[in-house]
C-alpha atoms as a PDB file:
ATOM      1  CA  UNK A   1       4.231  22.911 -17.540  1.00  0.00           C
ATOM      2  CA  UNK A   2       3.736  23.422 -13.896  1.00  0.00           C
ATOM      3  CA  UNK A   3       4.941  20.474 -11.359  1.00  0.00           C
ATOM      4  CA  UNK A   4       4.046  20.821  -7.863  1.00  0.00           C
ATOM      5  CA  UNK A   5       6.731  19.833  -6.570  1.00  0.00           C
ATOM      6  CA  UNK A   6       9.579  21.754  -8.230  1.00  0.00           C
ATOM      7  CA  UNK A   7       7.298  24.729  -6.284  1.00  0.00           C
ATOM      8  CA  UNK A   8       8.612  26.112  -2.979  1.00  0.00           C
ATOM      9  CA  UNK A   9       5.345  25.572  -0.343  1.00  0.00           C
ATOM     10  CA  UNK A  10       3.272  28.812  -0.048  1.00  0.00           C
ATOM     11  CA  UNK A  11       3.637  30.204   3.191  1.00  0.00           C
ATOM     12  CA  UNK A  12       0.390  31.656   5.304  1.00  0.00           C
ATOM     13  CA  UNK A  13      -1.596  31.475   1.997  1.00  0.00           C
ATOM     14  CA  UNK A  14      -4.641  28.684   1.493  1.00  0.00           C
ATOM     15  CA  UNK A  15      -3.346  26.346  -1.262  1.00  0.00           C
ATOM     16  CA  UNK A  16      -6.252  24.679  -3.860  1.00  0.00           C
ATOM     17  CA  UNK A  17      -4.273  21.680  -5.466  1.00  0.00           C
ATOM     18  CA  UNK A  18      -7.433  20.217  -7.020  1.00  0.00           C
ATOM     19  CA  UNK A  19      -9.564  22.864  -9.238  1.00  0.00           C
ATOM     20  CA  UNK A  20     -12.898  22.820  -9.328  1.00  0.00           C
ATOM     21  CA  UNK A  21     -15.692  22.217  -6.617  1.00  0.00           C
ATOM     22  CA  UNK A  22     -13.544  19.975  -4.365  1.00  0.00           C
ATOM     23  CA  UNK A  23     -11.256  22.117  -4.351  1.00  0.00           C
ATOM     24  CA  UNK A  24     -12.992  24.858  -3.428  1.00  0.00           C
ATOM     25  CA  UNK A  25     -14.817  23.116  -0.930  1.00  0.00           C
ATOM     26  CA  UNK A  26     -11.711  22.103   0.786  1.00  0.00           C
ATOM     27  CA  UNK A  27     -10.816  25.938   0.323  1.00  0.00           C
ATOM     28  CA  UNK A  28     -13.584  27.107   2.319  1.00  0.00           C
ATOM     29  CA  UNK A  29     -12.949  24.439   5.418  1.00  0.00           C
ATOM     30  CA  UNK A  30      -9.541  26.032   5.970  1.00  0.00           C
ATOM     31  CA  UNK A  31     -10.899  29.295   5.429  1.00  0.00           C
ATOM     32  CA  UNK A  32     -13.169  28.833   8.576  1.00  0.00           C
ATOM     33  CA  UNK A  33     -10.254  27.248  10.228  1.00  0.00           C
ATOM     34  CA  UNK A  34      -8.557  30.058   9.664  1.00  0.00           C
ATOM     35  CA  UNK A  35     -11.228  32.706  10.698  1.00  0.00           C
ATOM     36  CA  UNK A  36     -11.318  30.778  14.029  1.00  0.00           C
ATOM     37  CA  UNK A  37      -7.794  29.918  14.678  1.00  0.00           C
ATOM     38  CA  UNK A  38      -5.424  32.265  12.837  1.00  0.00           C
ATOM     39  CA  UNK A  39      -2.191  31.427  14.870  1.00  0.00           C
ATOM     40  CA  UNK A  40      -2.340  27.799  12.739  1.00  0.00           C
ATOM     41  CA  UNK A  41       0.515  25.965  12.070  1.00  0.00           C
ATOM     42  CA  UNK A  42      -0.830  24.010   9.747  1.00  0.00           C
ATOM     43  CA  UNK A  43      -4.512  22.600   8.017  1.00  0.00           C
ATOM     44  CA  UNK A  44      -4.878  20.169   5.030  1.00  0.00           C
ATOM     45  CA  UNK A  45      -7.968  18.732   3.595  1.00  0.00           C
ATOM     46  CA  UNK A  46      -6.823  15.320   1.796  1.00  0.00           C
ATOM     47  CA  UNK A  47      -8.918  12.908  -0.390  1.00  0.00           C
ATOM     48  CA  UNK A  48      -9.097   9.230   1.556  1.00  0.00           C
ATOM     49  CA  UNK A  49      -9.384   7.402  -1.538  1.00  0.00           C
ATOM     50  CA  UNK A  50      -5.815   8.353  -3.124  1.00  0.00           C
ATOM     51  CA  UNK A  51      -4.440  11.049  -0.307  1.00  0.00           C
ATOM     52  CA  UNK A  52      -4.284  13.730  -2.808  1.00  0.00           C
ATOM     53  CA  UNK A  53      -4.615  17.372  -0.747  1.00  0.00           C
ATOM     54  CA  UNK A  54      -7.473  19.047  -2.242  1.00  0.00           C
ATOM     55  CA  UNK A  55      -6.159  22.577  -0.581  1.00  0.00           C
ATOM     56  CA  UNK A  56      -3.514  22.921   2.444  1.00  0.00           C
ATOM     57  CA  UNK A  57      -2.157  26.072   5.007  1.00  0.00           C
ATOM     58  CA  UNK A  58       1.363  26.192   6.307  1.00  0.00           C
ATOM     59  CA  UNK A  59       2.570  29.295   8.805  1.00  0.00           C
ATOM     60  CA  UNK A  60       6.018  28.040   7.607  1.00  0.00           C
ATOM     61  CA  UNK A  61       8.207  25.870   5.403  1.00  0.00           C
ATOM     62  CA  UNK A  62       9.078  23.623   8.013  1.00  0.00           C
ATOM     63  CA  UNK A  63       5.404  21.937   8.088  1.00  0.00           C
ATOM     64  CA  UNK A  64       4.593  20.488   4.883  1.00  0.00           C
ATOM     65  CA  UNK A  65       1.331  18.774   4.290  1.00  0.00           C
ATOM     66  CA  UNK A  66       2.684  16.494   1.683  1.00  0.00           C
ATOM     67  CA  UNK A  67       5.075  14.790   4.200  1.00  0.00           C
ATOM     68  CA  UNK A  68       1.932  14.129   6.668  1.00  0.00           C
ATOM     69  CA  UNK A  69      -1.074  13.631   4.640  1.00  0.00           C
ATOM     70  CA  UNK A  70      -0.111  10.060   2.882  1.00  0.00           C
ATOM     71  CA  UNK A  71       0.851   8.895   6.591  1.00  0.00           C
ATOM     72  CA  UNK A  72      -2.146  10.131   8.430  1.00  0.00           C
ATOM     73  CA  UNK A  73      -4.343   8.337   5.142  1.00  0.00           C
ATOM     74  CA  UNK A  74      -3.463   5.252   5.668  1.00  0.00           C
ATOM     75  CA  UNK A  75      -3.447   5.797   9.513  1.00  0.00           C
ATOM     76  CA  UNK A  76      -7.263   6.135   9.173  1.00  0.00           C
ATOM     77  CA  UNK A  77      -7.629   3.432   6.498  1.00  0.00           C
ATOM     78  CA  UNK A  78      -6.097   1.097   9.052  1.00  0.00           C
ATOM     79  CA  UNK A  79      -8.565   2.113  11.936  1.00  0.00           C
ATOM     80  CA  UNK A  80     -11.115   2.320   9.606  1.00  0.00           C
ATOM     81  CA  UNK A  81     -10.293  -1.167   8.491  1.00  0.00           C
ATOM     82  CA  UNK A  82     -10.211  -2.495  12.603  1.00  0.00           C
ATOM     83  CA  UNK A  83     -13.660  -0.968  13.245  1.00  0.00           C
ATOM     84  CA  UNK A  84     -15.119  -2.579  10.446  1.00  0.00           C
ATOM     85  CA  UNK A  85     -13.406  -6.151  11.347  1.00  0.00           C
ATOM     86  CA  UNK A  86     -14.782  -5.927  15.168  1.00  0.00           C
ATOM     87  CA  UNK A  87     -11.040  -5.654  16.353  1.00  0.00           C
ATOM     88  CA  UNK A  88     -12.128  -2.357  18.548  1.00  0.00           C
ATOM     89  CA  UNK A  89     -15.818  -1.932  19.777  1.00  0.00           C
ATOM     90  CA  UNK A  90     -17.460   1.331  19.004  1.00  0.00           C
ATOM     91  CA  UNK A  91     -18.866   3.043  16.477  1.00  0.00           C
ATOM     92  CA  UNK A  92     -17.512   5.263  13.715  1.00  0.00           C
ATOM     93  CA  UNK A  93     -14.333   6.963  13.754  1.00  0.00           C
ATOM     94  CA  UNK A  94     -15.254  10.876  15.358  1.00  0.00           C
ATOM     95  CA  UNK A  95     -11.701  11.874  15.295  1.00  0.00           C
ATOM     96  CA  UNK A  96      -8.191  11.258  16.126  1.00  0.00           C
ATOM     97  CA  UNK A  97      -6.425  13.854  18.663  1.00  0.00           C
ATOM     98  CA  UNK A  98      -2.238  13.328  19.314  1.00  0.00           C
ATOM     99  CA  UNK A  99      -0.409  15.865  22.185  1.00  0.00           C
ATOM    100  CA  UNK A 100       3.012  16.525  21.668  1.00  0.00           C
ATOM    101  CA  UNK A 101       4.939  18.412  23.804  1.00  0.00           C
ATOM    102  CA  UNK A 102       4.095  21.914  22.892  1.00  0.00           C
ATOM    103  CA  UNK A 103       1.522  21.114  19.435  1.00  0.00           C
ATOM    104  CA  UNK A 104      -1.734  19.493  19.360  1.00  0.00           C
ATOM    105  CA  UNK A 105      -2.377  17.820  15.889  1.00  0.00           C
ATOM    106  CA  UNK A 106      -6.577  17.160  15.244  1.00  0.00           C
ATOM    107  CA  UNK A 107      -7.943  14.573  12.070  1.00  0.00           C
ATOM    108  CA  UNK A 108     -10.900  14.372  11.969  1.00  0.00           C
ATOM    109  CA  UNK A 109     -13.064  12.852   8.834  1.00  0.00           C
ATOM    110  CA  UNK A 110     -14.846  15.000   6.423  1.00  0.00           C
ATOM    111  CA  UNK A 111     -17.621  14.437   3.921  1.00  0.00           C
ATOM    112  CA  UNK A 112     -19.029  10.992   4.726  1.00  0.00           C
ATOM    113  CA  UNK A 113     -15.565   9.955   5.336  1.00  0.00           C
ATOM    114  CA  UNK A 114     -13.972  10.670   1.899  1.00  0.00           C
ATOM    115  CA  UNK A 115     -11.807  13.012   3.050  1.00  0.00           C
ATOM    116  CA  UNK A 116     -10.515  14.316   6.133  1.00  0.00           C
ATOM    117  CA  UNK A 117      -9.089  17.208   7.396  1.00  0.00           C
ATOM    118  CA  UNK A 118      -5.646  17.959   9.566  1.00  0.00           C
ATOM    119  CA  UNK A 119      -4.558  20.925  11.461  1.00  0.00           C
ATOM    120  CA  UNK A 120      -2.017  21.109  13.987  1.00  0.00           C
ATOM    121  CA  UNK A 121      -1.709  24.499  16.309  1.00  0.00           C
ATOM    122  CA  UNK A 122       0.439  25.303  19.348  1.00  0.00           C
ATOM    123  CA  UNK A 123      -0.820  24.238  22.997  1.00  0.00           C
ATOM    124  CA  UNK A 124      -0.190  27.567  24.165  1.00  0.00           C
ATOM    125  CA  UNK A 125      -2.694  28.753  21.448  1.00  0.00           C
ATOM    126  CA  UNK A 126      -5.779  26.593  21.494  1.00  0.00           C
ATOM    127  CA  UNK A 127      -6.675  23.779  24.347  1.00  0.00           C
ATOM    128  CA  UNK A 128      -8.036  20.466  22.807  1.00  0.00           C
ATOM    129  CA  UNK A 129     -12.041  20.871  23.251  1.00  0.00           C
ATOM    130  CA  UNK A 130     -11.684  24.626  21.486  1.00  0.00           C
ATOM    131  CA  UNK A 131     -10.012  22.728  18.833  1.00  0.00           C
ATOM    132  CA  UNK A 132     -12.146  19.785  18.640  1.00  0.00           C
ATOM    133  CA  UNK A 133     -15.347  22.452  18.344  1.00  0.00           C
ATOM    134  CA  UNK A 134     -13.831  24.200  15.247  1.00  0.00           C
ATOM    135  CA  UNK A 135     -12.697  21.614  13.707  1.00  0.00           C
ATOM    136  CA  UNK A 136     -16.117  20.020  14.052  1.00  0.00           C
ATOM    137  CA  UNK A 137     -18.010  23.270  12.790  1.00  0.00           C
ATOM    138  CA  UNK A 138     -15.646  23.589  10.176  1.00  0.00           C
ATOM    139  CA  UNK A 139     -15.835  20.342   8.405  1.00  0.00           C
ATOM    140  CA  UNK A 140     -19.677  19.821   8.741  1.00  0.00           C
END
């Protein structure tokens, strides 16, 4: 029997953890990601619904999706959530961009909002509207 978890992450290698068209779906997202931004740190496409990753990329074992992905679900659950009350004006949620000191992490919704889709890359490596437009391109 094979548990997920008792395996070490996969290192610069796309990751399907859901088979079939999902999966592959969520396969071919990172795979643009990828074609456009190969010095990635990391990309994950997760399910909203349950924050399962459907398929994840990690240059190294330090970033692990499965730490972030539950987090950053109910993260845009609870914005979600506050549009839909009235509690911020605006429309639908476009994206979420956070600068750290030398990363820029990008979510951004995928697939009428059932999933959505995480990468993080160096600032010395991509500026925020380069990011923005792939991860746009990639995820439509």
């Amino acid at each position: 029997m094979n548990f997920p978890f008792f395996n070490r992450l996969q290192i610069k290698k796309i990751v399907v953890a859901k088979p079939g068209d999902a999966g592959h779906r969520a396969e071919a997202m990172l795979a643009k990601l990828l074609q456009e931004l190969p010095e990635l740190l990391l990309a994950y496409v997760v399910e909203n619904q349950n924050g399962t990753i459907l398929a994840s990329y990690t240059a190294s074992s330090s970033y692990n999706p499965n730490q972030l992905s539950l987090r950053n679900t109910k993260l845009l659950r609870t914005i979600n959530e506050a549009l839909a009350t009235g509690a911020w004006l605006g429309g639908p949620l476009l994206d979420i961009s956070v600068l750290l000191d030398d990363q820029l992490h990008h979510v951004r919704p995928a697939v009428d909002g059932q999933w959505h889709c995480f990468v993080a890359v160096r600032l010395a490596d991509a500026n925020l509207g380069i990011l923005k437009e792939v991860v746009r391109r990639a995820t439509s």
